[in-house]
N, C-alpha and C. Protein backbone atom coordinates (compact mmCIF):
# COMPACT_ATOMS: atom_id res chain seq x y z
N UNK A 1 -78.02 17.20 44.72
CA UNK A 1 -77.80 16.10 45.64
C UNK A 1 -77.02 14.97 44.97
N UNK A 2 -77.42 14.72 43.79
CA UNK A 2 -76.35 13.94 42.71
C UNK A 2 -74.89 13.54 43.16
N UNK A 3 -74.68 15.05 42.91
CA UNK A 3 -73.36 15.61 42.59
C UNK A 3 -72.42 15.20 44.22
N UNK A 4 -73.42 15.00 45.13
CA UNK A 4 -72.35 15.30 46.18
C UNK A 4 -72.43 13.42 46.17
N UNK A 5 -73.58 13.17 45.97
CA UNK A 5 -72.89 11.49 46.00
C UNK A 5 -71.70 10.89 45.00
N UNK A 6 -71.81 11.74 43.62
CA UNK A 6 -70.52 11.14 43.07
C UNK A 6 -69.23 11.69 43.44
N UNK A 7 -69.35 12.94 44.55
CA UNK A 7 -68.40 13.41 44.82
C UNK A 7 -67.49 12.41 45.90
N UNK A 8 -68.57 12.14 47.21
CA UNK A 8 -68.52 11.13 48.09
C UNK A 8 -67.98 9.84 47.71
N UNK A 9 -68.45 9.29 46.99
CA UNK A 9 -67.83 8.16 46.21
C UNK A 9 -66.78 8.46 45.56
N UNK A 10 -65.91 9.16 44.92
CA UNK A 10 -65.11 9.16 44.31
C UNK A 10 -64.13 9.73 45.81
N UNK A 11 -64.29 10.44 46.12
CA UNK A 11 -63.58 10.31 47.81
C UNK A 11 -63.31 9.16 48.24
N UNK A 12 -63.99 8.29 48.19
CA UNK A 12 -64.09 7.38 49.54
C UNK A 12 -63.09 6.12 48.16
N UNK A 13 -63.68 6.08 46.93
CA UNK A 13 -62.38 5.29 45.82
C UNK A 13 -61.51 5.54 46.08
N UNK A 14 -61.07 7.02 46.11
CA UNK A 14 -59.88 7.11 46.06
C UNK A 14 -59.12 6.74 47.65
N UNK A 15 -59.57 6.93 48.54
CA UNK A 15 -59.03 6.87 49.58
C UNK A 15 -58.97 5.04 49.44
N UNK A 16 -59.74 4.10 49.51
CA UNK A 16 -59.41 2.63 49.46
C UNK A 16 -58.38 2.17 48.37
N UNK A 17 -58.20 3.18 46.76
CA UNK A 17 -57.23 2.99 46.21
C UNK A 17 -56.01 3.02 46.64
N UNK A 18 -55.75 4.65 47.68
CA UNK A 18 -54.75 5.15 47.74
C UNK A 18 -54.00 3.83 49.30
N UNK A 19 -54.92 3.65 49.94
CA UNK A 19 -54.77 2.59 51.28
C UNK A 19 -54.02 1.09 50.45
N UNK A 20 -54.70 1.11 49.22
CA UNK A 20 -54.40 -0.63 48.87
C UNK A 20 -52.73 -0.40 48.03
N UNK A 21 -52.44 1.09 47.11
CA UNK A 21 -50.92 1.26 47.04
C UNK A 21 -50.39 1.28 48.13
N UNK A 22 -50.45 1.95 49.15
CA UNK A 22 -49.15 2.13 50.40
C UNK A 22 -49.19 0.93 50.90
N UNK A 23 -50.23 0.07 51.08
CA UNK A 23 -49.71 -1.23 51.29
C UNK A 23 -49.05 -2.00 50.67
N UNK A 24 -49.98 -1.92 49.29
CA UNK A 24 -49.18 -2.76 48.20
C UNK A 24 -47.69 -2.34 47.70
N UNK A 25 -46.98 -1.23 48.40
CA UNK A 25 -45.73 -0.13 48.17
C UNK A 25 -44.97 -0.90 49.34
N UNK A 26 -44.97 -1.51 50.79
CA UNK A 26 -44.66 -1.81 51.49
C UNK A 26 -44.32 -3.18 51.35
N UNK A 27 -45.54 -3.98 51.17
CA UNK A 27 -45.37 -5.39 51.16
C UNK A 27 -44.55 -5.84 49.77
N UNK A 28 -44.35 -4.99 48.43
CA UNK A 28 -43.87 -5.48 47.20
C UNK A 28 -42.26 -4.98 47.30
N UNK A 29 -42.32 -4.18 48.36
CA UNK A 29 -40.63 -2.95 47.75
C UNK A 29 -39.28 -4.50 47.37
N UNK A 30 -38.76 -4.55 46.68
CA UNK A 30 -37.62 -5.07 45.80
C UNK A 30 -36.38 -3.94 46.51
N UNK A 31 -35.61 -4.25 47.48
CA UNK A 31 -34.10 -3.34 47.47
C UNK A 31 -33.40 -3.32 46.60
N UNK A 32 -33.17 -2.58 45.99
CA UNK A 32 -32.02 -2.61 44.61
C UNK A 32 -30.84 -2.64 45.31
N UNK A 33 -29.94 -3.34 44.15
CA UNK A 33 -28.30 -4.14 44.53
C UNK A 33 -27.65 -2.79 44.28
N UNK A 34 -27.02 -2.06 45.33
CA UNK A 34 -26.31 -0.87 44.60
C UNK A 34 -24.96 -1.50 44.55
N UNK A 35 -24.28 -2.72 44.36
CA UNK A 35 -23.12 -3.19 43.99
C UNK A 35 -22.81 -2.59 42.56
N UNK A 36 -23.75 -3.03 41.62
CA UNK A 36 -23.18 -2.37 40.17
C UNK A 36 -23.04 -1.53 40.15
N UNK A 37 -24.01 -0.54 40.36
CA UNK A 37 -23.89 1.11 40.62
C UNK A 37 -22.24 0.99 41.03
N UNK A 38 -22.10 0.77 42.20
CA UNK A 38 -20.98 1.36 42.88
C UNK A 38 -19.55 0.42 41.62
N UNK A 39 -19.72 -0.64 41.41
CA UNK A 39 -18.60 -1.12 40.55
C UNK A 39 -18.41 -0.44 39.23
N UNK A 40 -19.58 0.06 38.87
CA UNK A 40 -19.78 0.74 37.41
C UNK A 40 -18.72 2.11 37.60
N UNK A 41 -19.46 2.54 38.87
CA UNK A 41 -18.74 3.74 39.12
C UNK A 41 -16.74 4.13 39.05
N UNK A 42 -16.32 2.48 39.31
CA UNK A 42 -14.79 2.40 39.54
C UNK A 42 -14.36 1.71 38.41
N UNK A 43 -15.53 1.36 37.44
CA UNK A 43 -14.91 1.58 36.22
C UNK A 43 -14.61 2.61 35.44
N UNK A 44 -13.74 2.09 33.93
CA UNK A 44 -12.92 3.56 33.34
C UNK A 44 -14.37 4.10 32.68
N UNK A 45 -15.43 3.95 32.51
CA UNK A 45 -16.17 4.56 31.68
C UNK A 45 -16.32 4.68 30.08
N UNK A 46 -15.25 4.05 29.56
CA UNK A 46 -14.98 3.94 28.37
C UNK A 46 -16.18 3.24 27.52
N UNK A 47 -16.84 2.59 27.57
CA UNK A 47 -17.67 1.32 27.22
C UNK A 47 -17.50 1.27 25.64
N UNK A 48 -16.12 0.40 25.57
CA UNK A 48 -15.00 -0.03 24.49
C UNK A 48 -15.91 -1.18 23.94
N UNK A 49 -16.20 -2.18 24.79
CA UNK A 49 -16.50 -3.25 24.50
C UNK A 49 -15.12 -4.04 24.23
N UNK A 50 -13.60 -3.71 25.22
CA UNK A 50 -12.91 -5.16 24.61
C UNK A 50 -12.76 -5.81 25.30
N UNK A 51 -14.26 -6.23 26.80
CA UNK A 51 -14.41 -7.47 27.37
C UNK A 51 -14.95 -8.01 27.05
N UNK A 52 -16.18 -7.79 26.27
CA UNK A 52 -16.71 -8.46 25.32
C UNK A 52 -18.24 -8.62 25.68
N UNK A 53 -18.40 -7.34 26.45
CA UNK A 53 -19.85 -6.67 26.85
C UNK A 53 -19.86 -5.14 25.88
N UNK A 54 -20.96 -5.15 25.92
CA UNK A 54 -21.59 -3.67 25.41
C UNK A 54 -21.42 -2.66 25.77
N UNK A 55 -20.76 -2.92 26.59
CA UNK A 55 -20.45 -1.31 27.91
C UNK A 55 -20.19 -1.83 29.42
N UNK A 56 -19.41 -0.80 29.75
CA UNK A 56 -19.05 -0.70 31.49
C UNK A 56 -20.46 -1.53 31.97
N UNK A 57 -21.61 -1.24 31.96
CA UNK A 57 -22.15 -1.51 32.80
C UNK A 57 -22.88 -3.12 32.65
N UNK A 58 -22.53 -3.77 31.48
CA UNK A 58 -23.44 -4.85 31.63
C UNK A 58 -21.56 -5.70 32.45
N UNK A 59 -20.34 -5.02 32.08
CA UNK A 59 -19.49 -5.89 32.68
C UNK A 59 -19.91 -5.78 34.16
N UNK A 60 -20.12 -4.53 34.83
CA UNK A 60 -20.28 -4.44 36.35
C UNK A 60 -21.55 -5.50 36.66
N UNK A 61 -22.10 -5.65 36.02
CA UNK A 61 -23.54 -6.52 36.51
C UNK A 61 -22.80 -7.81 36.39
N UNK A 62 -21.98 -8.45 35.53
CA UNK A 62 -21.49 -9.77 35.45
C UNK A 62 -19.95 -9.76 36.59
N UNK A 63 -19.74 -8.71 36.86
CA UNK A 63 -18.89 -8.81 37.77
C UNK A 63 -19.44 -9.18 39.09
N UNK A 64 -20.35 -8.49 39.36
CA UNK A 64 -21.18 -8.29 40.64
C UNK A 64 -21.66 -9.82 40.98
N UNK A 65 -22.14 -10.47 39.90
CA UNK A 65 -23.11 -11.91 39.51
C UNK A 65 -21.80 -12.89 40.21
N UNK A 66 -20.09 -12.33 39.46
CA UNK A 66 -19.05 -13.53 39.40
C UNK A 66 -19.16 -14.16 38.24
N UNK A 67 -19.85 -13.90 37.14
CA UNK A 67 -19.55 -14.43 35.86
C UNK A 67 -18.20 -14.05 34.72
N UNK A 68 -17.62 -12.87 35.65
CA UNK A 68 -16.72 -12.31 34.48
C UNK A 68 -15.20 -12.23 35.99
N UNK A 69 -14.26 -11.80 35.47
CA UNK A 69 -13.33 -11.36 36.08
C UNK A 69 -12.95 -9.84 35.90
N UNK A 70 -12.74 -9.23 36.72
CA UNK A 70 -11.78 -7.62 36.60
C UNK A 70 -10.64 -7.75 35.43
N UNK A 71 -9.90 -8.59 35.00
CA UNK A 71 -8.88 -8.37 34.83
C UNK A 71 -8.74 -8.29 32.78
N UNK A 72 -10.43 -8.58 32.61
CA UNK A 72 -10.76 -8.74 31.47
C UNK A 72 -10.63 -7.20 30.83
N UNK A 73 -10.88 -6.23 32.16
CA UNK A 73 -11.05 -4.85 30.95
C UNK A 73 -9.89 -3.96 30.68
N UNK A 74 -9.75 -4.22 29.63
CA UNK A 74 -8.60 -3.54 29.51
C UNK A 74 -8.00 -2.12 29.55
N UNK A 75 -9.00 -1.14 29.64
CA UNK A 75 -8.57 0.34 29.82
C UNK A 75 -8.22 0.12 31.37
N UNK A 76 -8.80 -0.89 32.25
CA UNK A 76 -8.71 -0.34 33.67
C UNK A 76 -7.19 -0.58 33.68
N UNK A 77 -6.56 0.85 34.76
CA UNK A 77 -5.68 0.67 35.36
C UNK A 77 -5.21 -0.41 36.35
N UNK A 78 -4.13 -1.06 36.70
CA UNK A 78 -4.04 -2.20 37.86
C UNK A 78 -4.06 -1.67 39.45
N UNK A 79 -4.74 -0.59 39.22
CA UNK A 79 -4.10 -0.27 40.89
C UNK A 79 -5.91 0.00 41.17
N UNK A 80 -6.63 0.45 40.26
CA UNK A 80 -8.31 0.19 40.05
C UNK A 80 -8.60 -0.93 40.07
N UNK A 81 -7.81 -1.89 38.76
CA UNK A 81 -8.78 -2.95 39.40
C UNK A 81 -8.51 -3.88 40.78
N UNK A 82 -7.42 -3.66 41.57
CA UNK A 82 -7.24 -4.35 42.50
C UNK A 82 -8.47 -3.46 43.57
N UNK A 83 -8.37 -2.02 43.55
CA UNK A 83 -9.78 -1.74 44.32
C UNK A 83 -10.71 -2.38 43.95
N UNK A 84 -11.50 -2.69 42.74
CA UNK A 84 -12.92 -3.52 42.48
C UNK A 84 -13.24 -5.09 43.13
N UNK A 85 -11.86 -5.55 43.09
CA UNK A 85 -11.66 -6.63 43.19
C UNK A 85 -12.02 -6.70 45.50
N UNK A 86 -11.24 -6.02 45.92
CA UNK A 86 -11.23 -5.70 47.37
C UNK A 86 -12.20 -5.23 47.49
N UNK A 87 -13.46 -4.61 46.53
CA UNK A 87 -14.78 -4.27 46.56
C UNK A 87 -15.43 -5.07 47.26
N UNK A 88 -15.29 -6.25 45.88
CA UNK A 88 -16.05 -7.33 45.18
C UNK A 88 -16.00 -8.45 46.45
N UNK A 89 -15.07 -8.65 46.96
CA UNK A 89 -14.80 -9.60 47.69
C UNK A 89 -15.04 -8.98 49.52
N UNK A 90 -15.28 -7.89 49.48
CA UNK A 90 -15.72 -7.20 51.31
C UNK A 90 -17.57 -7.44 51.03
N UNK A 91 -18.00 -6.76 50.00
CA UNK A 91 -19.69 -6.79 49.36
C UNK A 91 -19.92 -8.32 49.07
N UNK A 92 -19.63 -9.19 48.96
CA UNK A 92 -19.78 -10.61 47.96
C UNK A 92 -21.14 -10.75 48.14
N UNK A 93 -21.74 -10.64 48.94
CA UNK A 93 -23.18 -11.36 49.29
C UNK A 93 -24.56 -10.22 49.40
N UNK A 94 -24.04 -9.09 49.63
CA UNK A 94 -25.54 -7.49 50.08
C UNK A 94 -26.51 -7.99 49.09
């Protein structure tokens, strides 16, 4: 008889645990910015460092922000970065 009460109880935990994540999954969700993603993506991939970031991707995050300019990286082609830029400026605000 024990056994079925700690069974019962550990049922019934888990079910008020599992109720207080899907809420707490709903009311907390954060949308991620897929701007970098997508700017990272139309960069050259190189991550040279001669903008004077660590890699493609911390420039796409400062691009995305407006702290940096396109015109800083130098592997990109000009006909790329005028796409990032026509990105940058249709997305400005998502």
């Amino acid at each position: 008889m024990e056994i079925f009460k700690a069974v019962l109880l550990m049922l019934l935990l888990g079910g008020i645990i599992g109720m207080f994540l899907g809420v707490a999954g709903e009311k907390l969700y954060v949308k991620e910015d897929t701007r970098v993603e997508d700017v990272l993506a139309m960069l050259p991939g190189y991550n040279c460092g001669g903008c004077g970031n660590p890699g493609c991707a911390g420039m796409a995050a400062k691009l995305v922000e407006g702290a940096m300019t396109v015109d800083k990286c130098r592997p990109c082609k000009p006909d790329q970065k005028e796409k990032i830029k026509a990105y940058l400026a249709e997305h400005s605000g998502d």
